[in-house]
Every structure is written in structure tokens, then in C-alpha cells.
PDB file of N, CA and C in Angstrom:
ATOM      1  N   UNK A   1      27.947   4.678   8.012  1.00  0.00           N
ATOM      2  CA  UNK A   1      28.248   6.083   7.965  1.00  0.00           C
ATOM      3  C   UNK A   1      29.726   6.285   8.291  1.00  0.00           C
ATOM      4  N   UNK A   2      30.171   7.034   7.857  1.00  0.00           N
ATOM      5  CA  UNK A   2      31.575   7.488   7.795  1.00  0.00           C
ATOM      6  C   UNK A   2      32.007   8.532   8.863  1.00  0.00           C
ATOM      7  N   UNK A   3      33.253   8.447   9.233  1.00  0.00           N
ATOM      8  CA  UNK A   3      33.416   9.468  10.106  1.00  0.00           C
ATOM      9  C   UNK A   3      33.939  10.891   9.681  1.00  0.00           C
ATOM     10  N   UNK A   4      33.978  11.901  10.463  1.00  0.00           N
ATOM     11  CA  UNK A   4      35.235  12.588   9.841  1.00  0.00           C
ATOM     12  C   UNK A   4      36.784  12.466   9.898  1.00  0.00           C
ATOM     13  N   UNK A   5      37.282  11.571  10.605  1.00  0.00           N
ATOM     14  CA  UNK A   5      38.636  11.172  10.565  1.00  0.00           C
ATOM     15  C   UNK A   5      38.953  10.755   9.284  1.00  0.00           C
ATOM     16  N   UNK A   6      37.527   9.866   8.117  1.00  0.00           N
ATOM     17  CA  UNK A   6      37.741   9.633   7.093  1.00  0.00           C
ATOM     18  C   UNK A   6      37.657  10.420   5.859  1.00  0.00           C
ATOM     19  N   UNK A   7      37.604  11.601   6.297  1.00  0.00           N
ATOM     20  CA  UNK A   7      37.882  12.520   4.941  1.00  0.00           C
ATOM     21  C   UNK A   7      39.096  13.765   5.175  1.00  0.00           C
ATOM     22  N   UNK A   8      39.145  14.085   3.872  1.00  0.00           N
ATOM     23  CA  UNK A   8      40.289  14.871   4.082  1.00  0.00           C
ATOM     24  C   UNK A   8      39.361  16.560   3.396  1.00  0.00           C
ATOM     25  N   UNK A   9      39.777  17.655   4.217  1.00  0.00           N
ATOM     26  CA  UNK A   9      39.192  19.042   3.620  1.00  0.00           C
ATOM     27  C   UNK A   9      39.815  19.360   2.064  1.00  0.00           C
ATOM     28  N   UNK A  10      39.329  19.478   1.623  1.00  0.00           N
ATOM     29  CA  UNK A  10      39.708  20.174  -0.014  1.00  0.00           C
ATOM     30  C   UNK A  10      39.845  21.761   0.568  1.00  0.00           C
ATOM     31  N   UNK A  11      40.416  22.333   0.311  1.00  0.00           N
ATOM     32  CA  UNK A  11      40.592  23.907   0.275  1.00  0.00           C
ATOM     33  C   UNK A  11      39.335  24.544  -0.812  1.00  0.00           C
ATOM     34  N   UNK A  12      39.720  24.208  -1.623  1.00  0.00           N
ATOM     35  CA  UNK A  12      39.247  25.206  -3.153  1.00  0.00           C
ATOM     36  C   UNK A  12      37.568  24.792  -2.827  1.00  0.00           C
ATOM     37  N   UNK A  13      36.965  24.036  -2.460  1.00  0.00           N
ATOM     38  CA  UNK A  13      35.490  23.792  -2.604  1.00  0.00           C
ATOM     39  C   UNK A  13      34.841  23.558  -0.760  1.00  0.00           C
ATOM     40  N   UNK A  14      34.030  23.542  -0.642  1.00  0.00           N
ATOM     41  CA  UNK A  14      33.471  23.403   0.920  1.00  0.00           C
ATOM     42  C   UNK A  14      33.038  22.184   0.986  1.00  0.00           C
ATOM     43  N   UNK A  15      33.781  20.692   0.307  1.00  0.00           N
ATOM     44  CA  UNK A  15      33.158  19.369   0.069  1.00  0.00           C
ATOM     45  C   UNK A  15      34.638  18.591   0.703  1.00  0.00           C
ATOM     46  N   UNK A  16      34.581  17.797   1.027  1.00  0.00           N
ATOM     47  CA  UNK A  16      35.887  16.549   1.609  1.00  0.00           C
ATOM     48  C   UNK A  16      36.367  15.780   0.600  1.00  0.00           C
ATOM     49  N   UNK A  17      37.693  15.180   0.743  1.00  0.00           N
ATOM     50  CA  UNK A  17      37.694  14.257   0.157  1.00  0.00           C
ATOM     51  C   UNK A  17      37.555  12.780   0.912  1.00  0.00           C
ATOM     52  N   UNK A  18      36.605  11.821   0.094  1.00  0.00           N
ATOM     53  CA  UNK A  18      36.484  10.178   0.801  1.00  0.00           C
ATOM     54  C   UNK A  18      37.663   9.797   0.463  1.00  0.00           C
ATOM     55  N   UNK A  19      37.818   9.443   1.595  1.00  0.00           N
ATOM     56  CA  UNK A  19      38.860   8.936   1.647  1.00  0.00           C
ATOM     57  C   UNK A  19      38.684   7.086   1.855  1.00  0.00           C
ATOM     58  N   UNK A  20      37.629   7.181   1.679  1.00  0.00           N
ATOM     59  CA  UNK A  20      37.057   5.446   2.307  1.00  0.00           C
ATOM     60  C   UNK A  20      37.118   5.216   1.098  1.00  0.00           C
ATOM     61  N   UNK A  21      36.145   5.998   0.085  1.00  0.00           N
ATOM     62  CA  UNK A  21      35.961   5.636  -1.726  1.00  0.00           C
ATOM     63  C   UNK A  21      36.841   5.785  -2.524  1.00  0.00           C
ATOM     64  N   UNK A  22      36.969   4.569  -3.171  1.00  0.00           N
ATOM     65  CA  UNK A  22      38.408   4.514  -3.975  1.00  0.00           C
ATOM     66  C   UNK A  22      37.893   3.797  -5.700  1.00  0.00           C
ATOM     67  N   UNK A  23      37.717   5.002  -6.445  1.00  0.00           N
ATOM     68  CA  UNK A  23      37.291   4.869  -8.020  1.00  0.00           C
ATOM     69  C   UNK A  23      38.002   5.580  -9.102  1.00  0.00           C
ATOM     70  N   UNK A  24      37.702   5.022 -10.146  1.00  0.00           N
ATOM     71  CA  UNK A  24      37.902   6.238 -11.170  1.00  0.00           C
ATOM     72  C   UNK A  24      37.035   7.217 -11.418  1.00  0.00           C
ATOM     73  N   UNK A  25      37.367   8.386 -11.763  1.00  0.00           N
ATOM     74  CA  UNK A  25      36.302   9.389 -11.289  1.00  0.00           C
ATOM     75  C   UNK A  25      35.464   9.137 -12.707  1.00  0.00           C
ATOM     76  N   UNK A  26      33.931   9.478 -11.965  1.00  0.00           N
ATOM     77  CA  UNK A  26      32.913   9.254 -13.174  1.00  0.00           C
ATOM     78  C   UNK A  26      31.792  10.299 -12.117  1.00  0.00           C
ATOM     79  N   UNK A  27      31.216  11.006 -13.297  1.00  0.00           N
ATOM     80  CA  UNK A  27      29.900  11.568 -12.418  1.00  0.00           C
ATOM     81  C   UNK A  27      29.012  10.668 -11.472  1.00  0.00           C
ATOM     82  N   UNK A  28      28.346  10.684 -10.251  1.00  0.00           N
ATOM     83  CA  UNK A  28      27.570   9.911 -10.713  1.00  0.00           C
ATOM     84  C   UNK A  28      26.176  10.444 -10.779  1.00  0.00           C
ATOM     85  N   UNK A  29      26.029  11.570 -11.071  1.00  0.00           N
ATOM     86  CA  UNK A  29      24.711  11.932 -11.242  1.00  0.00           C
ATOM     87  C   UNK A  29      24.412  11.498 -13.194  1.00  0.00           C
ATOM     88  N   UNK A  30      25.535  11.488 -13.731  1.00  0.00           N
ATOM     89  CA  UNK A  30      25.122  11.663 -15.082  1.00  0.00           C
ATOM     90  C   UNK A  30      25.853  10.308 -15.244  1.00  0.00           C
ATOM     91  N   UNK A  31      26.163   9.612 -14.702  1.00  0.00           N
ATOM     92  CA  UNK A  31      26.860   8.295 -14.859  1.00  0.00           C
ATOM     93  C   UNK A  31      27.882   7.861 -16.024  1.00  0.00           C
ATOM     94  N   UNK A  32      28.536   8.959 -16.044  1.00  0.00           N
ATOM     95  CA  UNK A  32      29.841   8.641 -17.280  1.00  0.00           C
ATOM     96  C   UNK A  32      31.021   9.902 -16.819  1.00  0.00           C
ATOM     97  N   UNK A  33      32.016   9.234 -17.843  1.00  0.00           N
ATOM     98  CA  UNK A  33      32.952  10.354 -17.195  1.00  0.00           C
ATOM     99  C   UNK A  33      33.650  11.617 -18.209  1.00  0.00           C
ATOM    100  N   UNK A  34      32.251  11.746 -19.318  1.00  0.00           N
ATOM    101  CA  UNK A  34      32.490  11.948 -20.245  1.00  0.00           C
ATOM    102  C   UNK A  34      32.912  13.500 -20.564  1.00  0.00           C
ATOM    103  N   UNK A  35      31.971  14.207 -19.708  1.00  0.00           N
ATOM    104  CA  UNK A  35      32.200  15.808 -19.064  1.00  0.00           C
ATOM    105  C   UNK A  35      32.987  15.840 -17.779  1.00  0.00           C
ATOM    106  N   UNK A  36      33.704  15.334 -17.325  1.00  0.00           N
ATOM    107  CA  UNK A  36      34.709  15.627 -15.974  1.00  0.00           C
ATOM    108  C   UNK A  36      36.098  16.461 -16.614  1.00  0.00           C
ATOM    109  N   UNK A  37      36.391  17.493 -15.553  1.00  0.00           N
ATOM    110  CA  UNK A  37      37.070  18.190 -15.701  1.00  0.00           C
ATOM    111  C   UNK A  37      38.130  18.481 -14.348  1.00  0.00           C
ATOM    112  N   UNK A  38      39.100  17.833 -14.583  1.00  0.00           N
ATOM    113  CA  UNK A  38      39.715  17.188 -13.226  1.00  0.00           C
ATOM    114  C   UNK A  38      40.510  18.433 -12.940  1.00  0.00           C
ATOM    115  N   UNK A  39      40.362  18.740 -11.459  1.00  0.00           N
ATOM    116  CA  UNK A  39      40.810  20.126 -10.519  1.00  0.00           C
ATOM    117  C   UNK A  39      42.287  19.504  -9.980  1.00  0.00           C
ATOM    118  N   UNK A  40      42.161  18.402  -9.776  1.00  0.00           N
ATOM    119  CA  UNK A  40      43.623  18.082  -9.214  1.00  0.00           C
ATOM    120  C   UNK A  40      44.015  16.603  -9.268  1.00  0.00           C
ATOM    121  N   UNK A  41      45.381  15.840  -9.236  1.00  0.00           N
ATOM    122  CA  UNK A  41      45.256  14.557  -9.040  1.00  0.00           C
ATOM    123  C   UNK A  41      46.869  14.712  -8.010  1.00  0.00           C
ATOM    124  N   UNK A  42      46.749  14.178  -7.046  1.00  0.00           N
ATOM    125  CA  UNK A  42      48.023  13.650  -6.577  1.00  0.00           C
ATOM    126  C   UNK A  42      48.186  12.423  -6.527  1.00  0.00           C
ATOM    127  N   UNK A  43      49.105  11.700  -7.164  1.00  0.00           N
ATOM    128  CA  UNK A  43      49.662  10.302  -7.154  1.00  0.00           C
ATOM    129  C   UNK A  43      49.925   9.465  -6.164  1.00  0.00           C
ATOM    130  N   UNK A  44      49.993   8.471  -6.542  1.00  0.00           N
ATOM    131  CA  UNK A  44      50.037   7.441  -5.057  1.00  0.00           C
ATOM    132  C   UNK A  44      51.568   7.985  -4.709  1.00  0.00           C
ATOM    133  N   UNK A  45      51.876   7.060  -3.713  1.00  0.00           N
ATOM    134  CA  UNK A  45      53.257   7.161  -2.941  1.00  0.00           C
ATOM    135  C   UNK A  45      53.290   5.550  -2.731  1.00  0.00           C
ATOM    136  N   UNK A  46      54.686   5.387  -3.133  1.00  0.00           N
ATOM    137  CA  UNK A  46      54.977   3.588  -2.634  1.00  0.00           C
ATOM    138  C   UNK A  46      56.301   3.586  -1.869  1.00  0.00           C
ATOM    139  N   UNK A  47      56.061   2.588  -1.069  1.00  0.00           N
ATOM    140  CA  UNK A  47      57.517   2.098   0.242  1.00  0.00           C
ATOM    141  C   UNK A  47      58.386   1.746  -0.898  1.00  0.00           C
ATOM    142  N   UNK A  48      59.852   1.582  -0.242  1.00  0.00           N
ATOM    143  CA  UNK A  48      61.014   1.413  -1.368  1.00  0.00           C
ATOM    144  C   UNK A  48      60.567  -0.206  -1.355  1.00  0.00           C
ATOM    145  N   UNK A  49      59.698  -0.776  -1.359  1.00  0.00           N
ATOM    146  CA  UNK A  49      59.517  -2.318  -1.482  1.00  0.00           C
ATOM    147  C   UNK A  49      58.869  -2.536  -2.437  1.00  0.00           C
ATOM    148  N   UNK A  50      57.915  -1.312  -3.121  1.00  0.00           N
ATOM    149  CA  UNK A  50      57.025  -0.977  -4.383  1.00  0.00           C
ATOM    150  C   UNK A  50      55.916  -1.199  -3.596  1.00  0.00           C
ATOM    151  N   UNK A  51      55.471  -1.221  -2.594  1.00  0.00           N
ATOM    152  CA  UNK A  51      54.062  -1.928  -2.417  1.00  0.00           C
ATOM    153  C   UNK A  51      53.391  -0.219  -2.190  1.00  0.00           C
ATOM    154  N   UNK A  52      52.301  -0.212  -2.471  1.00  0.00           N
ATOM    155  CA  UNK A  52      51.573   1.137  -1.822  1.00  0.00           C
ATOM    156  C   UNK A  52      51.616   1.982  -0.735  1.00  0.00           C
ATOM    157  N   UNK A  53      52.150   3.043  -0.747  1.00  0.00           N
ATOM    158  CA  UNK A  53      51.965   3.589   0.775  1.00  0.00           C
ATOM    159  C   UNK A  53      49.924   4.110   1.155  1.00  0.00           C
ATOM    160  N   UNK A  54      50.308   5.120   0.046  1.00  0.00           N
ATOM    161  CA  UNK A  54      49.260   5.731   0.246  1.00  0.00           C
ATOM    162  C   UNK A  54      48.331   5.862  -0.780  1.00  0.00           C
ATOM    163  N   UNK A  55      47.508   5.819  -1.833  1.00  0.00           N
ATOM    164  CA  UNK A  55      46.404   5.735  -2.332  1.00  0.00           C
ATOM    165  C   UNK A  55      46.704   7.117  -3.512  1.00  0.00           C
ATOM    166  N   UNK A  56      46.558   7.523  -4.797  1.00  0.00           N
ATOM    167  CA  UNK A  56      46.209   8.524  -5.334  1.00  0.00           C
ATOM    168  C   UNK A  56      45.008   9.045  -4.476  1.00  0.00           C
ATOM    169  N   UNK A  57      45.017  10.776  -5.416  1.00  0.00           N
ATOM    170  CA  UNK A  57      43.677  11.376  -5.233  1.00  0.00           C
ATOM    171  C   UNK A  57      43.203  11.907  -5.691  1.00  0.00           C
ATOM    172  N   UNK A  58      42.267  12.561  -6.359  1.00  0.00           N
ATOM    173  CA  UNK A  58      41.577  13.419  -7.290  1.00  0.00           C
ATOM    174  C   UNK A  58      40.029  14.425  -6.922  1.00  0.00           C
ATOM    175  N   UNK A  59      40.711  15.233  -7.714  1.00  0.00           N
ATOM    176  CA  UNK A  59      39.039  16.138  -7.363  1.00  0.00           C
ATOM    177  C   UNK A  59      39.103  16.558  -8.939  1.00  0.00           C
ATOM    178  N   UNK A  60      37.647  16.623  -8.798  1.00  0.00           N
ATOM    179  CA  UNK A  60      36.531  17.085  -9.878  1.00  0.00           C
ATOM    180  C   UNK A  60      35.780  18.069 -10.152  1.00  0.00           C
ATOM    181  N   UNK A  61      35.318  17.981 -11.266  1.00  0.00           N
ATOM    182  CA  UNK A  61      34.085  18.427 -11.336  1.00  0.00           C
ATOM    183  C   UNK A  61      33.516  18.257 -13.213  1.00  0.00           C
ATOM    184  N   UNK A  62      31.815  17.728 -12.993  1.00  0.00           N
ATOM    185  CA  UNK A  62      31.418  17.436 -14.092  1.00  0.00           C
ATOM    186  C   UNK A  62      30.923  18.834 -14.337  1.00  0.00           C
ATOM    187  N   UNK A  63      31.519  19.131 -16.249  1.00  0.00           N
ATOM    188  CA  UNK A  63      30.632  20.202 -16.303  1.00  0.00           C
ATOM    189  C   UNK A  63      29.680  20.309 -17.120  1.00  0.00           C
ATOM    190  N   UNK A  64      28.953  19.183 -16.936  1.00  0.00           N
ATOM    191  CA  UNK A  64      27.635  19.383 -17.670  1.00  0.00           C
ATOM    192  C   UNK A  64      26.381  19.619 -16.389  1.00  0.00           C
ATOM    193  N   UNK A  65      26.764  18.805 -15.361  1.00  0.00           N
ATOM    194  CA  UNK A  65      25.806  18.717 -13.777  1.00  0.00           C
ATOM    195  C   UNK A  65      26.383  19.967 -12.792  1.00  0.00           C
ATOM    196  N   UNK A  66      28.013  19.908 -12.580  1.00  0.00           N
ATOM    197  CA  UNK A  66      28.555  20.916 -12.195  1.00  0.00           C
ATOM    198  C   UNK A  66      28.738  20.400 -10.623  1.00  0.00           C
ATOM    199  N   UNK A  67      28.485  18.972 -10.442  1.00  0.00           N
ATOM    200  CA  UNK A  67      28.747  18.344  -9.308  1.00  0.00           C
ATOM    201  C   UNK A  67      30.518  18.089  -9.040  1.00  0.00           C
ATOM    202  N   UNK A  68      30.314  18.290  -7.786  1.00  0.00           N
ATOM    203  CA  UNK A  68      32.125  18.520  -7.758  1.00  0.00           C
ATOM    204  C   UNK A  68      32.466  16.935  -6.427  1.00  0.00           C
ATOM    205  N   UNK A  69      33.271  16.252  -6.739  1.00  0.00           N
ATOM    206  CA  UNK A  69      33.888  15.476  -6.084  1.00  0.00           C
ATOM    207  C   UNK A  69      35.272  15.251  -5.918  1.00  0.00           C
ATOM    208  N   UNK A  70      36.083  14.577  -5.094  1.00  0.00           N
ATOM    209  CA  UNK A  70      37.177  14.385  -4.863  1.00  0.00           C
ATOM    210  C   UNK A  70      37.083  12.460  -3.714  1.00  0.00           C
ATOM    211  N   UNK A  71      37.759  12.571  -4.160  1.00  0.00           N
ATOM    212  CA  UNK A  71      38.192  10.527  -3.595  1.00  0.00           C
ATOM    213  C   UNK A  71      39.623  10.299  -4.006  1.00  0.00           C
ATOM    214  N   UNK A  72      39.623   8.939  -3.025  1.00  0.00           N
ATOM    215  CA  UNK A  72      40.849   8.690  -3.695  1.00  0.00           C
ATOM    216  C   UNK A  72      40.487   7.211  -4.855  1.00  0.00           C
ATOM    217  N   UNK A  73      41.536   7.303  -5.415  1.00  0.00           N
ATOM    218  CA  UNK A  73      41.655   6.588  -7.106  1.00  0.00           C
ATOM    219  C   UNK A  73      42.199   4.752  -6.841  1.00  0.00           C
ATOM    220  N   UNK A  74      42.434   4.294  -7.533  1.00  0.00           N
ATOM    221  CA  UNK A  74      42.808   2.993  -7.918  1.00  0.00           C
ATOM    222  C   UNK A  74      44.494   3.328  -7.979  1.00  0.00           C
ATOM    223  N   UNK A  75      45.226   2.696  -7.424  1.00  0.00           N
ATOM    224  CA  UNK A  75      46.746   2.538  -7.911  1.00  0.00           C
ATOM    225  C   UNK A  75      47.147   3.110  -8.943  1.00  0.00           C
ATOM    226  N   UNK A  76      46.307   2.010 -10.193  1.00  0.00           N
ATOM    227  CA  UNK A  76      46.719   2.090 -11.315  1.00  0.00           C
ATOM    228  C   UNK A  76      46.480   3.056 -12.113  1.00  0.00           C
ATOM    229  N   UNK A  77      45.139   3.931 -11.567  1.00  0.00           N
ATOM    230  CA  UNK A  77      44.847   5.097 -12.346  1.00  0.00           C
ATOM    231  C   UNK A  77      45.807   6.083 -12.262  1.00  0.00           C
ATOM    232  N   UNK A  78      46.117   6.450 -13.412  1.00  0.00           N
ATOM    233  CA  UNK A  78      46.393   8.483 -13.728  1.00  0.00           C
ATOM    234  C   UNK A  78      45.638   9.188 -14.819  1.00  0.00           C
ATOM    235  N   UNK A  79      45.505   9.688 -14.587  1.00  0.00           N
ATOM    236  CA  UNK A  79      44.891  11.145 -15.608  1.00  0.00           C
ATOM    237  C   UNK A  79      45.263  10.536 -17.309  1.00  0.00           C
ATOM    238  N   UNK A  80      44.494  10.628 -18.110  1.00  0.00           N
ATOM    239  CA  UNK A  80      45.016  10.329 -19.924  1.00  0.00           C
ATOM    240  C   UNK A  80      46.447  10.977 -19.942  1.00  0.00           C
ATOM    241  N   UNK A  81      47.707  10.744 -20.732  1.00  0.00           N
ATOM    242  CA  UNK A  81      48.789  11.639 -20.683  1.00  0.00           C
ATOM    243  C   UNK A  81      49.321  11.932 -19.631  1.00  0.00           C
ATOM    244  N   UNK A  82      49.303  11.034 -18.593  1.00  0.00           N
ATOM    245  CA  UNK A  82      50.063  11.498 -17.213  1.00  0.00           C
ATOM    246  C   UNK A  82      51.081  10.441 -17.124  1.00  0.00           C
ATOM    247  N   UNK A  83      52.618  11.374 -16.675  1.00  0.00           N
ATOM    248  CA  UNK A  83      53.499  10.529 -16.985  1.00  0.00           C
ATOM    249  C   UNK A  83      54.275  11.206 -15.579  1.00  0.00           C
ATOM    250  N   UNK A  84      54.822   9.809 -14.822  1.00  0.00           N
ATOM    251  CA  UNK A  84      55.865  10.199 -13.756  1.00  0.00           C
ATOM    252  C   UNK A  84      56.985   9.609 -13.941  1.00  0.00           C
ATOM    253  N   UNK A  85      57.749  10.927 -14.040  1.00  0.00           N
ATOM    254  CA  UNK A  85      59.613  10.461 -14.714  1.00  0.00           C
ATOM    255  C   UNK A  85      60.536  10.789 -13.622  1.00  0.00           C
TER     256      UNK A  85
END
């Protein structure tokens, strides 16, 4: 079980973000990520050494179930068409 030190409050919804769970977002009630409709993503942050500081993050929501989540992401993930210049 998780604590609350390990999540972070979302404003916009009354749900946390895990901060322990680290995926690409996919429903998992409907198990694809085919209806997700992403509410937010903030990007990782890296030390001037390139290594990771801090983790992306993302919130959701599928709208076919209408289940709403937020976690943080994989490094490597961004959003389709997401470009940092």
C-alpha cells in the first residue's frame, strides 16, 4: 500500500497523481489507449549531466469508460506530436 507522501493532488479532479506508477497511459478498465483523452502532460526535467531529474506526468481520461487517471510516464514518452524546442 502506498502512502500519501506518494501522490501528488491534481486540482481539476478529486483523484492523485501515483507517483510510484510509471506507464504509458492506457485505460485500464478497457485495456487500450485507444479512447484517452489527455488533460495534461508535464515533461520530465534532466540535471545538466542529461540524466533524469524528475519523471514526466500525465492525466487523463478515457472517454468511452470516463475513468480519469494521472501517473507519472516513462522518460521516453510524450504525447503523438509533442515537440520540446
Amino acid at each position: 500500500m502506498t502512502t500519501a507522501a506518494n501522490h501528488r493532488h491534481f486540482p481539476h479532479h478529486s483523484l492523485t497523481v501515483d507517483t510510484e506508477y510509471v506507464g504509458k497511459p492506457n485505460c485500464e478498465k478497457c485495456g487500450t489507449d485507444e479512447f484517452i483523452y489527455l488533460e495534461s502532460f508535464i515533461p520530465p526535467k534532466y540535471r545538466h549531466d542529461g540524466t533524469v531529474r524528475t519523471l514526466g506526468e500525465v492525466a487523463y481520461t478515457c472517454t468511452r469508460c470516463e475513468d480519469f487517471s494521472a501517473h507519472s510516464v516513462p522518460s521516453s514518452w510524450a504525447p503523438p506530436g509533442w515537440y520540446l524546442g
